[in-house]
PDB file of N, CA and C in Angstrom:
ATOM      1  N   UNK A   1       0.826  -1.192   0.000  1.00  0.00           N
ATOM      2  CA  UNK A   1       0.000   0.000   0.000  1.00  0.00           C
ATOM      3  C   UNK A   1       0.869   1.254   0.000  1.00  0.00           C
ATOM      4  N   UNK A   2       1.843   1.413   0.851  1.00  0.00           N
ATOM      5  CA  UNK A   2       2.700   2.255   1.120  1.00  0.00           C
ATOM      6  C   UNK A   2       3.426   2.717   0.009  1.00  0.00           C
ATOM      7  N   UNK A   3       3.909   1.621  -1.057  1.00  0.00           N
ATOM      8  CA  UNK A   3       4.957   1.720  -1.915  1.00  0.00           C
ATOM      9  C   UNK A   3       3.763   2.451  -3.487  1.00  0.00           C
ATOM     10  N   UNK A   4       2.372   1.828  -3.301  1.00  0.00           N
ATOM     11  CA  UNK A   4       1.452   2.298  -4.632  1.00  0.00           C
ATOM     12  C   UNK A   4       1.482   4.007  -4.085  1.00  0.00           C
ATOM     13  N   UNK A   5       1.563   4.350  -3.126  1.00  0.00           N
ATOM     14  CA  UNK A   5       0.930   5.581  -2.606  1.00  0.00           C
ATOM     15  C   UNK A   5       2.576   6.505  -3.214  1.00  0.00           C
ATOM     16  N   UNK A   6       3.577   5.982  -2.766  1.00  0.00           N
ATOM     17  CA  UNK A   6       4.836   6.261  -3.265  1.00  0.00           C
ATOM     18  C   UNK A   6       4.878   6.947  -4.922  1.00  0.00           C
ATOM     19  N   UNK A   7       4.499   5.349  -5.204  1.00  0.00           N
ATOM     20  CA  UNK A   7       4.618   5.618  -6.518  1.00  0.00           C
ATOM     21  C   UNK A   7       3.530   6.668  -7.168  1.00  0.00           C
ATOM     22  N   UNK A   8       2.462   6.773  -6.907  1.00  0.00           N
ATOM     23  CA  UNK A   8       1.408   7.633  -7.469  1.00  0.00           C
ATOM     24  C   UNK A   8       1.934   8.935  -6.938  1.00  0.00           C
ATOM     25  N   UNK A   9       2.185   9.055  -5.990  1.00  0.00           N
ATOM     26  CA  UNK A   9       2.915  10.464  -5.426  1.00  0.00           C
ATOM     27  C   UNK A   9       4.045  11.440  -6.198  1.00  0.00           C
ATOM     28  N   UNK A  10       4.890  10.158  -6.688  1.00  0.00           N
ATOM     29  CA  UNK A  10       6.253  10.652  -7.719  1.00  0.00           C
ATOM     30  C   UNK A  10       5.461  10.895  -8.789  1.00  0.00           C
ATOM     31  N   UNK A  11       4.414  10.058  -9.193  1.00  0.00           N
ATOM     32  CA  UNK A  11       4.118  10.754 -10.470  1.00  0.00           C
ATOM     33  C   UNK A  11       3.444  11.919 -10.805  1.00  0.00           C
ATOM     34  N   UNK A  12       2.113  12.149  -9.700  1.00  0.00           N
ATOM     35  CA  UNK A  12       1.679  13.282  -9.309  1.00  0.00           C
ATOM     36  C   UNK A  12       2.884  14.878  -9.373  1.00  0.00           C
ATOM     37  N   UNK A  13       3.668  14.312  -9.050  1.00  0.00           N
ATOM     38  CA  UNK A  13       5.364  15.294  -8.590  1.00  0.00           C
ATOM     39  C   UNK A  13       5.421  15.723  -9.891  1.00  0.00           C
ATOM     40  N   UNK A  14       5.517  14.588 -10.675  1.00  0.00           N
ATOM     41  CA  UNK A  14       6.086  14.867 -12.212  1.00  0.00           C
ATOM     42  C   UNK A  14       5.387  15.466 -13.039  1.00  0.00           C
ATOM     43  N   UNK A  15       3.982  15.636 -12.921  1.00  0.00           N
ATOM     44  CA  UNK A  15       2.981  16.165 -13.883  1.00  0.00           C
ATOM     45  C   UNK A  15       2.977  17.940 -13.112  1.00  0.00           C
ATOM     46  N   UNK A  16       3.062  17.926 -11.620  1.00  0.00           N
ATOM     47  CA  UNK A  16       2.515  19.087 -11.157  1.00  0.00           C
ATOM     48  C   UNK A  16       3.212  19.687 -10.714  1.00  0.00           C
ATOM     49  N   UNK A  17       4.807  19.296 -10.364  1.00  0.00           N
ATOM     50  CA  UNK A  17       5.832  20.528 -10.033  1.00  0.00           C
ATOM     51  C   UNK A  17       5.892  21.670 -10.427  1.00  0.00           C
ATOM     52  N   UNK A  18       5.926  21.511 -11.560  1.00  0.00           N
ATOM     53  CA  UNK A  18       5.913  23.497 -11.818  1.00  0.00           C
ATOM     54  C   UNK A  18       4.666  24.349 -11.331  1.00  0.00           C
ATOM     55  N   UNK A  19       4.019  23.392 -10.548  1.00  0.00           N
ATOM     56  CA  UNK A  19       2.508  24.324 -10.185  1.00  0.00           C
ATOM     57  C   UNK A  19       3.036  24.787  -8.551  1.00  0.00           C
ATOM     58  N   UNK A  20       4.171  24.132  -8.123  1.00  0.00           N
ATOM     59  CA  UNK A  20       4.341  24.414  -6.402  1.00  0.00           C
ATOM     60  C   UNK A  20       5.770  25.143  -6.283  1.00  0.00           C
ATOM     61  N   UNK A  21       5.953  25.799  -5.081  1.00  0.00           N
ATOM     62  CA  UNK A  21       6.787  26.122  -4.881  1.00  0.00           C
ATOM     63  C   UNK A  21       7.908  25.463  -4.681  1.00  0.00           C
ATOM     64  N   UNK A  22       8.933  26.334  -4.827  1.00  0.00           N
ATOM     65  CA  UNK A  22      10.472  25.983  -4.890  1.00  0.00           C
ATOM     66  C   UNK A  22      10.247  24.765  -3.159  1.00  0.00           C
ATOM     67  N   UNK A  23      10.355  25.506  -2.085  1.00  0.00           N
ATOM     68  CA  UNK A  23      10.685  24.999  -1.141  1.00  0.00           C
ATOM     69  C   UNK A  23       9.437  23.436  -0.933  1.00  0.00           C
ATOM     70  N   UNK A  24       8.379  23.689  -1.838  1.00  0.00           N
ATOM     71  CA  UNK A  24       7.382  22.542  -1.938  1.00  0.00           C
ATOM     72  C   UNK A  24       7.748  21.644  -2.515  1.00  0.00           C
ATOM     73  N   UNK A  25       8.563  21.579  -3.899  1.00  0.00           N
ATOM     74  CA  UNK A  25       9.275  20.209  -4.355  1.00  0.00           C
ATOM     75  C   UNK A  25      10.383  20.095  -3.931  1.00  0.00           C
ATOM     76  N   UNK A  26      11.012  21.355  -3.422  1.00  0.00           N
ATOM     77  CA  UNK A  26      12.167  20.270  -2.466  1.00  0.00           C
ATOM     78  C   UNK A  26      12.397  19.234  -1.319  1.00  0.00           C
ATOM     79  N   UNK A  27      11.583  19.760  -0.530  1.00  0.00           N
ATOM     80  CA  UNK A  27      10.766  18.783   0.834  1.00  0.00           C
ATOM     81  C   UNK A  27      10.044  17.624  -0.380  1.00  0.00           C
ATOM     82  N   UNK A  28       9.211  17.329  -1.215  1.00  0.00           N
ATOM     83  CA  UNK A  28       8.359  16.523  -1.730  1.00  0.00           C
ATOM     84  C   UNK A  28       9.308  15.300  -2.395  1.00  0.00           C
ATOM     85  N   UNK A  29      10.215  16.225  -2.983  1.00  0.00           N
ATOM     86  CA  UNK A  29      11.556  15.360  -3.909  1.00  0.00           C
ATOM     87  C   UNK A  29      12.202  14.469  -3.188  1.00  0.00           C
ATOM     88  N   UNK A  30      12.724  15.028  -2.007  1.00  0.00           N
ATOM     89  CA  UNK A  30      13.563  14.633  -0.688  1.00  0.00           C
ATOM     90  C   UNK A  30      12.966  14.021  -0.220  1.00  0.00           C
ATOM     91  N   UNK A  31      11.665  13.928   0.443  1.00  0.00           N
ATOM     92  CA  UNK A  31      10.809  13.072   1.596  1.00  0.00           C
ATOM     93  C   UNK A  31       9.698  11.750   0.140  1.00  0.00           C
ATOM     94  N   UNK A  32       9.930  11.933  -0.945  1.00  0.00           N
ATOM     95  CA  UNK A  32       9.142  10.985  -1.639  1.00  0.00           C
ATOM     96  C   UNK A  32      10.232  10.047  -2.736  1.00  0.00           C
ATOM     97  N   UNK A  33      10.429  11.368  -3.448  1.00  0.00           N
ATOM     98  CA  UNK A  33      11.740  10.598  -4.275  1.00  0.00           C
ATOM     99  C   UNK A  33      13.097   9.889  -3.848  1.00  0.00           C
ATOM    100  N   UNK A  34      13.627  10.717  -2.660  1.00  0.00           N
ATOM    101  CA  UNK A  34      15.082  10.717  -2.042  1.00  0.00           C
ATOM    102  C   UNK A  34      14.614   9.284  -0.996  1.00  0.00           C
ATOM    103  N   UNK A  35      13.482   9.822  -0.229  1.00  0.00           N
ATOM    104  CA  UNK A  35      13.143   8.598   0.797  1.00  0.00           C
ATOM    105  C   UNK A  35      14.233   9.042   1.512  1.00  0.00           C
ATOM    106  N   UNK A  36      14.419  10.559   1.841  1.00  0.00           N
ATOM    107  CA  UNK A  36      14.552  11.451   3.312  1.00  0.00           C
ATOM    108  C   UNK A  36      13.819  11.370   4.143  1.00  0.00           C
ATOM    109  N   UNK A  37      13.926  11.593   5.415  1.00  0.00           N
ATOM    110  CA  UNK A  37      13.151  11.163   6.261  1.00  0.00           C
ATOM    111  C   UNK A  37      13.001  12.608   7.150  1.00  0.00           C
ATOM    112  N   UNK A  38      11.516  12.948   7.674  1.00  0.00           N
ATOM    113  CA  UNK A  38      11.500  14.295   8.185  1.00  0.00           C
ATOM    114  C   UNK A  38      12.516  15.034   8.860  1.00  0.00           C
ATOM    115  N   UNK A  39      13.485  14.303  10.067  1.00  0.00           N
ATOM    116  CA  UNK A  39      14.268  14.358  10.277  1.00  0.00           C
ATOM    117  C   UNK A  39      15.242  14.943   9.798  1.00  0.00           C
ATOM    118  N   UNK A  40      15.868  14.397   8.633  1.00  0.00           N
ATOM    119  CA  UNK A  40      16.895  14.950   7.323  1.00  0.00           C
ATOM    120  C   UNK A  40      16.034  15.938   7.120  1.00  0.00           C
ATOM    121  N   UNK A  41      15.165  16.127   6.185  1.00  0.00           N
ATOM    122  CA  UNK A  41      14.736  17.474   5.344  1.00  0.00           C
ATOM    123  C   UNK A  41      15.283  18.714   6.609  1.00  0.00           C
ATOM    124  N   UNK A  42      14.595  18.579   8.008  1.00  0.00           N
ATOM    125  CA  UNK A  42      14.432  19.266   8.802  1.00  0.00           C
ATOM    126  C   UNK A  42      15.643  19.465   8.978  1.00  0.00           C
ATOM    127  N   UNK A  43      17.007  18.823   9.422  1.00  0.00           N
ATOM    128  CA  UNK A  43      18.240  19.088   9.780  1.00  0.00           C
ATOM    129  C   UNK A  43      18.471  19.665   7.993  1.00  0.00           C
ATOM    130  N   UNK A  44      18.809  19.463   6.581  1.00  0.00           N
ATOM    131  CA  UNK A  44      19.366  20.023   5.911  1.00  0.00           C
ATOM    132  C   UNK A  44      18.595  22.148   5.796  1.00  0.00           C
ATOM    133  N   UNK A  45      16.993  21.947   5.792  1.00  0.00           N
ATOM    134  CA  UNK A  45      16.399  23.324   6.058  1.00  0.00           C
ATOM    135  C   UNK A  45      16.635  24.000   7.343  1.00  0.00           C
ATOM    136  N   UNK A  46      16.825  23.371   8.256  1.00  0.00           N
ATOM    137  CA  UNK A  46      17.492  24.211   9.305  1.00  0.00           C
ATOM    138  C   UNK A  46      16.200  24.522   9.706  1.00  0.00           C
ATOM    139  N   UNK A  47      15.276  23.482   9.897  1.00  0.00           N
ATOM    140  CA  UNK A  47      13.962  23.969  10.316  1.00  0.00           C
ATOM    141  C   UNK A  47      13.302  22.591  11.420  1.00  0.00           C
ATOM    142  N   UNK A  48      12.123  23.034  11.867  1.00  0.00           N
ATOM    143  CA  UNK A  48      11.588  21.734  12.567  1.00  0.00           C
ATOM    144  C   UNK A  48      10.716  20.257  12.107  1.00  0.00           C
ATOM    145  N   UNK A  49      11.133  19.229  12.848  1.00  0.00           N
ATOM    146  CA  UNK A  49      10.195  18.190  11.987  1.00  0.00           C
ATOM    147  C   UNK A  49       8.987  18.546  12.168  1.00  0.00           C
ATOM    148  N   UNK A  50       8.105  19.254  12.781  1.00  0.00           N
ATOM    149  CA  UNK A  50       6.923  19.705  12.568  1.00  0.00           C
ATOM    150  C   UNK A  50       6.848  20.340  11.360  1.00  0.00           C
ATOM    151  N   UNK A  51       7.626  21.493  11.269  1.00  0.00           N
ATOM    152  CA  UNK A  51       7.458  22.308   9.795  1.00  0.00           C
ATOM    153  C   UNK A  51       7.426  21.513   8.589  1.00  0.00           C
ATOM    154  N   UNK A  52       8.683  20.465   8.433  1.00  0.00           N
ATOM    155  CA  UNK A  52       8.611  19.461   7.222  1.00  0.00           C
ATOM    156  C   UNK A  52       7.031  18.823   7.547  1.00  0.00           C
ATOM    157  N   UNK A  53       6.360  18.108   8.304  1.00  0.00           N
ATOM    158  CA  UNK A  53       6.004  17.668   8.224  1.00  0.00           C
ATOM    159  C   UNK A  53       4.531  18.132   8.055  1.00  0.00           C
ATOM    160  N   UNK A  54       4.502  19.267   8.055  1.00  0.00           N
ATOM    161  CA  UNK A  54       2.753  19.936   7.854  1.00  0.00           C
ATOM    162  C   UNK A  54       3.300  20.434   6.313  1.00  0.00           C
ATOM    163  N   UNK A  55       4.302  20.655   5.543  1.00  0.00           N
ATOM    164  CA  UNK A  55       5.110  21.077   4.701  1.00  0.00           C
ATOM    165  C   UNK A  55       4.259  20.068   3.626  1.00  0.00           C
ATOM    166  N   UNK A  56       5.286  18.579   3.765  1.00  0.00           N
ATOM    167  CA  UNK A  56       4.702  17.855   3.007  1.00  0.00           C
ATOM    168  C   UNK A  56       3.386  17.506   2.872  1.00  0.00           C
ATOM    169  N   UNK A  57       2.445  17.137   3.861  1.00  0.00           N
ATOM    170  CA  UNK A  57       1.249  17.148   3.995  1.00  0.00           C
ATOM    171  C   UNK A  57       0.265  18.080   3.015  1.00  0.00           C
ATOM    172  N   UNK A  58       1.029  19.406   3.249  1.00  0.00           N
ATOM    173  CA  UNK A  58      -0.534  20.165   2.501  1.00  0.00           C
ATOM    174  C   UNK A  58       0.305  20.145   1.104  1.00  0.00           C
ATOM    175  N   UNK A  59       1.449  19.731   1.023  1.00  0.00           N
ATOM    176  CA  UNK A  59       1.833  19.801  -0.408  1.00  0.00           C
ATOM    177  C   UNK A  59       1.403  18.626  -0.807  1.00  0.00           C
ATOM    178  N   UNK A  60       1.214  17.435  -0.623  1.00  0.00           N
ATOM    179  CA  UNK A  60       0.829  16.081  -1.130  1.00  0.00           C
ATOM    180  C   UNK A  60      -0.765  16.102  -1.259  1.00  0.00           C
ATOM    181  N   UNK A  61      -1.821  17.137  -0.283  1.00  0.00           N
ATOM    182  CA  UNK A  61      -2.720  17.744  -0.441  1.00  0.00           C
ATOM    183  C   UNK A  61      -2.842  18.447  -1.694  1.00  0.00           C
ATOM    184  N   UNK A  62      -1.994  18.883  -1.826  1.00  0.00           N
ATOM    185  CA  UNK A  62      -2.547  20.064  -3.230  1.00  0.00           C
ATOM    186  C   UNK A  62      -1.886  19.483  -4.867  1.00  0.00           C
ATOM    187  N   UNK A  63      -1.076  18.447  -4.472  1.00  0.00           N
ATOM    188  CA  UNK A  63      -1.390  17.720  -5.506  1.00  0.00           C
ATOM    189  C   UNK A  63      -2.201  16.585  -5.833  1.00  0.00           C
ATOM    190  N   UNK A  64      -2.976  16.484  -4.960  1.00  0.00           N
ATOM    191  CA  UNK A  64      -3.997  15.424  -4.708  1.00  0.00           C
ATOM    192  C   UNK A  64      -5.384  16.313  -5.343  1.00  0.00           C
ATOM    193  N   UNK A  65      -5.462  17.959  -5.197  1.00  0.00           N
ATOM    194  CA  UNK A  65      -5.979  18.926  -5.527  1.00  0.00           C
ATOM    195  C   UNK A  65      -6.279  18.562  -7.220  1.00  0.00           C
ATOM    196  N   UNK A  66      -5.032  19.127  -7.501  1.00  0.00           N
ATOM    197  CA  UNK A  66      -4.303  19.235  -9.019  1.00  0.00           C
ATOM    198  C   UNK A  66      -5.048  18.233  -9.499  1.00  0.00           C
ATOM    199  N   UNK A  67      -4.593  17.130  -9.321  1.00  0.00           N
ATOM    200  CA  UNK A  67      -5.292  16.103  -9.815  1.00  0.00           C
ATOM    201  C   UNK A  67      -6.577  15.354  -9.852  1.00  0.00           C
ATOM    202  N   UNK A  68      -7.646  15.910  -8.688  1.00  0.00           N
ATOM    203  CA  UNK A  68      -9.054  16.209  -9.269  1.00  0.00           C
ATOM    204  C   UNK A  68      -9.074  16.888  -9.904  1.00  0.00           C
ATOM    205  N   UNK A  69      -8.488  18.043 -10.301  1.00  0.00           N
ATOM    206  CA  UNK A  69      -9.251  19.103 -10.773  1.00  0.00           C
ATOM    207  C   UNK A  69      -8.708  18.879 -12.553  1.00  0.00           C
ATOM    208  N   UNK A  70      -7.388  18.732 -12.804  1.00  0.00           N
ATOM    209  CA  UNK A  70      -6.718  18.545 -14.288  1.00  0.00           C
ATOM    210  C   UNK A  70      -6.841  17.556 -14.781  1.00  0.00           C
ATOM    211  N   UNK A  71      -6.663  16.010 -13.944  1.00  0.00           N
ATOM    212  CA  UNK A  71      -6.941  14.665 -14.089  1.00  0.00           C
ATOM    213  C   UNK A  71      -5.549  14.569 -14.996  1.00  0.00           C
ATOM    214  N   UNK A  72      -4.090  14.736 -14.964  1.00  0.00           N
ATOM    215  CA  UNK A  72      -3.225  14.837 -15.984  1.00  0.00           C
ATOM    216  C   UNK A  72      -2.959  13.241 -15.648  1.00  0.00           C
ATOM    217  N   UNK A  73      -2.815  13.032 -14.682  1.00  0.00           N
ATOM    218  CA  UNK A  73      -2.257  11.393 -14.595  1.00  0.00           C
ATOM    219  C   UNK A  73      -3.184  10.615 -14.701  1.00  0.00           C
ATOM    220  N   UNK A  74      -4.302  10.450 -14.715  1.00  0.00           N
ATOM    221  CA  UNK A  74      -5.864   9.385 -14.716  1.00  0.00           C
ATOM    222  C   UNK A  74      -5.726   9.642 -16.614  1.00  0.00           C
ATOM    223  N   UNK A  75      -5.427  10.353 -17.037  1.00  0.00           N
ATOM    224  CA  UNK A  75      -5.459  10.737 -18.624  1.00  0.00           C
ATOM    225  C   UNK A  75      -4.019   9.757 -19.234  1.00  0.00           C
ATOM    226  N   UNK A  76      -3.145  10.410 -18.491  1.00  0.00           N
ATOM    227  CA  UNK A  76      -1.870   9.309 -18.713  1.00  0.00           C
ATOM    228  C   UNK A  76      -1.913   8.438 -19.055  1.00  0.00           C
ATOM    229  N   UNK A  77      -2.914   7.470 -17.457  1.00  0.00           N
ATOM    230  CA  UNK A  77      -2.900   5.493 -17.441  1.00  0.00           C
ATOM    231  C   UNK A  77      -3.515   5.586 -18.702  1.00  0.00           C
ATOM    232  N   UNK A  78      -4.541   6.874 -18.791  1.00  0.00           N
ATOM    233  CA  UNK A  78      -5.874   5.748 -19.679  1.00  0.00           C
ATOM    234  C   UNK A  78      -4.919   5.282 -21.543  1.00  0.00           C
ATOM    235  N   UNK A  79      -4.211   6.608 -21.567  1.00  0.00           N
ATOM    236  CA  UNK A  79      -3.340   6.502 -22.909  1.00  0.00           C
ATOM    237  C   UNK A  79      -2.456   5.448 -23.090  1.00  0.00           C
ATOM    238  N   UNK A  80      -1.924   5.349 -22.133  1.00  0.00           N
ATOM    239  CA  UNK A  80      -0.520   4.389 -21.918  1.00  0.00           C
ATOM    240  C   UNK A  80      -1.186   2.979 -22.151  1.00  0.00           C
ATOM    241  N   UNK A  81      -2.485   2.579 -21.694  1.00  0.00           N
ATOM    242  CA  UNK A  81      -3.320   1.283 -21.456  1.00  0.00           C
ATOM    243  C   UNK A  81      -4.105   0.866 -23.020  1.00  0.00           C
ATOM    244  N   UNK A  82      -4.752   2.319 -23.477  1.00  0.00           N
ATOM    245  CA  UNK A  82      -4.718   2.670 -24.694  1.00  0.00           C
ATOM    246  C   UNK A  82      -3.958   2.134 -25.888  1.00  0.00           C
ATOM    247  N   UNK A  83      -2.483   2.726 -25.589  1.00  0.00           N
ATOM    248  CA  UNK A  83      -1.401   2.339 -26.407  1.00  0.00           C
ATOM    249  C   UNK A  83      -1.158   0.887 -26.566  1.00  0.00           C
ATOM    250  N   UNK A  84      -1.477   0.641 -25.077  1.00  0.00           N
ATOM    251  CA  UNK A  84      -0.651  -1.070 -25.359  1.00  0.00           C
ATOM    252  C   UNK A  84      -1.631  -1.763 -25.732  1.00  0.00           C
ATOM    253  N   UNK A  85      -2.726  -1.893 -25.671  1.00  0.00           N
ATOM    254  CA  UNK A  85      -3.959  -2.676 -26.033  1.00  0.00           C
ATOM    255  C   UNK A  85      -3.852  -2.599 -27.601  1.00  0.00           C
ATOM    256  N   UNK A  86      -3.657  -1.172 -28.114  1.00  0.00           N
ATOM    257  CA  UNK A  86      -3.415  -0.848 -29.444  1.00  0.00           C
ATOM    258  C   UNK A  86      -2.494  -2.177 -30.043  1.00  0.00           C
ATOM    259  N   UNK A  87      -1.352  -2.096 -29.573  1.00  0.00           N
ATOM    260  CA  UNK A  87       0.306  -2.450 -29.930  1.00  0.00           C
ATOM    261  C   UNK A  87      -0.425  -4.129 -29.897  1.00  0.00           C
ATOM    262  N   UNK A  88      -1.237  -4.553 -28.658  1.00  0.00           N
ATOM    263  CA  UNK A  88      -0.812  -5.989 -28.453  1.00  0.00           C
ATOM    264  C   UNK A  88      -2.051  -6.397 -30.030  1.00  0.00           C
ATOM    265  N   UNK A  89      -2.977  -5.815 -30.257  1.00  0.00           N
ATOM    266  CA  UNK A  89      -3.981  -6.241 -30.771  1.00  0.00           C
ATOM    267  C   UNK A  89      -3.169  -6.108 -32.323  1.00  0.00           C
ATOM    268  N   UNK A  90      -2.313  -5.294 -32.593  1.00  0.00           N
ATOM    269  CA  UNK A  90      -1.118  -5.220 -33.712  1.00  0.00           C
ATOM    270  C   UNK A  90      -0.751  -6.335 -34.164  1.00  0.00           C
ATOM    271  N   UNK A  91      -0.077  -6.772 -32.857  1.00  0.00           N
ATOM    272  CA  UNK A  91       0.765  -7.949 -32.964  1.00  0.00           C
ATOM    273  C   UNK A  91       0.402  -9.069 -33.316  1.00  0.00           C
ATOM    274  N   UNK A  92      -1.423  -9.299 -32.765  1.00  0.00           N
ATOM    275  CA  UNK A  92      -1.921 -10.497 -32.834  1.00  0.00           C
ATOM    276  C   UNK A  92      -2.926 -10.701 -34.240  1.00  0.00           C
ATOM    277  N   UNK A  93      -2.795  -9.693 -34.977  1.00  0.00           N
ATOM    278  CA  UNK A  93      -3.843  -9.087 -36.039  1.00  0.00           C
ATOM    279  C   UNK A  93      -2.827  -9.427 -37.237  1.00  0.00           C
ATOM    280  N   UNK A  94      -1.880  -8.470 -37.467  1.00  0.00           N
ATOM    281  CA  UNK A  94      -1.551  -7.521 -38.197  1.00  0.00           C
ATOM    282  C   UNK A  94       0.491  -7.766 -38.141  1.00  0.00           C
ATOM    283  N   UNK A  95       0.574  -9.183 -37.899  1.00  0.00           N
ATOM    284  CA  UNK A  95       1.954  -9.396 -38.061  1.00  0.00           C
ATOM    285  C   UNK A  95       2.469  -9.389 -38.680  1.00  0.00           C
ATOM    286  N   UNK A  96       2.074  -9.465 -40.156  1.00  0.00           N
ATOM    287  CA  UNK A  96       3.175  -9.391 -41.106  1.00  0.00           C
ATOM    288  C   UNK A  96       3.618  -7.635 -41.532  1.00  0.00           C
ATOM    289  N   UNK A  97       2.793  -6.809 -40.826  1.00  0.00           N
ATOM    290  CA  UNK A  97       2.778  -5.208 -41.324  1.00  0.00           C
ATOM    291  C   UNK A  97       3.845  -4.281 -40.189  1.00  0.00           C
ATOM    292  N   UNK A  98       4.698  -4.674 -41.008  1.00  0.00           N
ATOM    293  CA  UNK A  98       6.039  -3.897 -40.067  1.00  0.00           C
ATOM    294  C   UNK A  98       5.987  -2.375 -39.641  1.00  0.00           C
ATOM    295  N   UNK A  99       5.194  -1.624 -40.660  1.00  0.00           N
ATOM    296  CA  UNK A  99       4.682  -0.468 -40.774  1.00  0.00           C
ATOM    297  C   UNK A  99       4.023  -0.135 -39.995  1.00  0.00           C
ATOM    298  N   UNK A 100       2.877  -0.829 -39.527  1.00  0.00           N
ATOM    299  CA  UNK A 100       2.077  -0.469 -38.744  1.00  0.00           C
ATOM    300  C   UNK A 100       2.688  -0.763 -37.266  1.00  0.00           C
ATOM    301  N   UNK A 101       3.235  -2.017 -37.296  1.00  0.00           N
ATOM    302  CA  UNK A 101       3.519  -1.934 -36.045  1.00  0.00           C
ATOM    303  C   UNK A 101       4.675  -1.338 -35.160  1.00  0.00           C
ATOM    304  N   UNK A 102       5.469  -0.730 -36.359  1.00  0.00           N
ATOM    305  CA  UNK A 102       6.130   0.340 -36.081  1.00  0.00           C
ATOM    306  C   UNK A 102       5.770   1.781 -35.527  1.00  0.00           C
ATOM    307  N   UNK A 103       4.554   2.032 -36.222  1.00  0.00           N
ATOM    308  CA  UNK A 103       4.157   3.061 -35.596  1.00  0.00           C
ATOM    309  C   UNK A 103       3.156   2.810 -34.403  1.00  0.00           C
ATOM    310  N   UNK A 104       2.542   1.550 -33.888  1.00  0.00           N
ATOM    311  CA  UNK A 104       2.554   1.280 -33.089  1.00  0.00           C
ATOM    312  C   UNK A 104       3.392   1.414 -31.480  1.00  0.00           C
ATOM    313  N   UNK A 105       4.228   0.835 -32.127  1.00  0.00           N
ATOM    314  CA  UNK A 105       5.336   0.801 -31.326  1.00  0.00           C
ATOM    315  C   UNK A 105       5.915   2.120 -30.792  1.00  0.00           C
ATOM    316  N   UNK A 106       5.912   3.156 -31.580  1.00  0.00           N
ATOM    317  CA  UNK A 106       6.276   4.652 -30.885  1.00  0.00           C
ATOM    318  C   UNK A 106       4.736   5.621 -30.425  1.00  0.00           C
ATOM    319  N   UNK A 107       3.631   4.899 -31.140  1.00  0.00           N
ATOM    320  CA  UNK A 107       2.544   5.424 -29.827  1.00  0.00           C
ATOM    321  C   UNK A 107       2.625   5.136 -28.333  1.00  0.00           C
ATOM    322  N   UNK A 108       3.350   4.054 -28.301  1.00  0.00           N
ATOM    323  CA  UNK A 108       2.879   2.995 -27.067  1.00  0.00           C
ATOM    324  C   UNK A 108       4.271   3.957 -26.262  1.00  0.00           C
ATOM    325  N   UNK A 109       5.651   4.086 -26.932  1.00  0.00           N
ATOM    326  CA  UNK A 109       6.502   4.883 -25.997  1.00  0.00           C
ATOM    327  C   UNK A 109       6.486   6.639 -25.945  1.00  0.00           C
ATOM    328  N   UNK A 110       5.520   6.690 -26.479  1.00  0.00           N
ATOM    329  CA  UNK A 110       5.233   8.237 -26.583  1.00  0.00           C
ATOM    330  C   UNK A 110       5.159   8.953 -25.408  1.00  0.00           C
ATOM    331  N   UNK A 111       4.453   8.403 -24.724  1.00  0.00           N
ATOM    332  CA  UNK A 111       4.493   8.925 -23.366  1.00  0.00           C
ATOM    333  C   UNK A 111       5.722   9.502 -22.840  1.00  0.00           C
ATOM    334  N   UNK A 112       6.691   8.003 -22.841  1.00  0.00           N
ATOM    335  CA  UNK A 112       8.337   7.793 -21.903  1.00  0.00           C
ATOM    336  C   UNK A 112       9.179   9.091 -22.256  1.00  0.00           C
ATOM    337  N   UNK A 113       9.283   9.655 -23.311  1.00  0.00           N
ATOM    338  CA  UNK A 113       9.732  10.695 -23.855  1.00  0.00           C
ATOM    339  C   UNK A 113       9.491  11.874 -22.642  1.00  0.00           C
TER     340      UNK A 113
END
């Protein structure tokens, strides 16, 4: 549970950083990506583990925000799921067409870019 919440968190990070402040993805980067621990953030900011820790909170809040409201990552899965359903139904259809499944093949990594 811990590690899905992780992971949806980094990605949330990745779609909505430029929407938060400087000192908001640094605590977020550090305490999600780094797997800093309040402690650290707090000793490198020179601040208290209370502060990190209401810090991250309303920042993991407001990208929890972001993402009712833009849906950028629920749009993501649906493409990415999209893509591959595309690609596999390619493969199982349409094997001898190198063409197609070439361009298949760079819908499906379009995203990764």
């Amino acid at each position: 549970m811990e590690l899905e919440k992780n992971t949806r968190l980094n990605a949330l990070f990745d779609f909505y950083r430029p929407l938060l402040t400087a000192k908001q993805a640094d605590y977020l980067e550090l305490y999600y990506a780094d797997d800093f621990s309040l402690g650290e953030i707090a000793e490198e900011f020179e601040v208290s583990r209370q502060a990190v820790y209401d810090n991250v909170k309303r920042s993991t809040q407001l990208l929890e925000d972001y993402e009712t409201k833009l849906q950028l990552y629920a749009d993501y899965l649906k493409r990415t799921a999209a893509a591959a359903a595309l690609s596999q139904y390619i493969a199982q259809h349409y094997r001898g067409d190198n063409e197609l499944a070439q361009l298949a093949y760079k819908l499906e990594t379009l995203e990764e870019e």
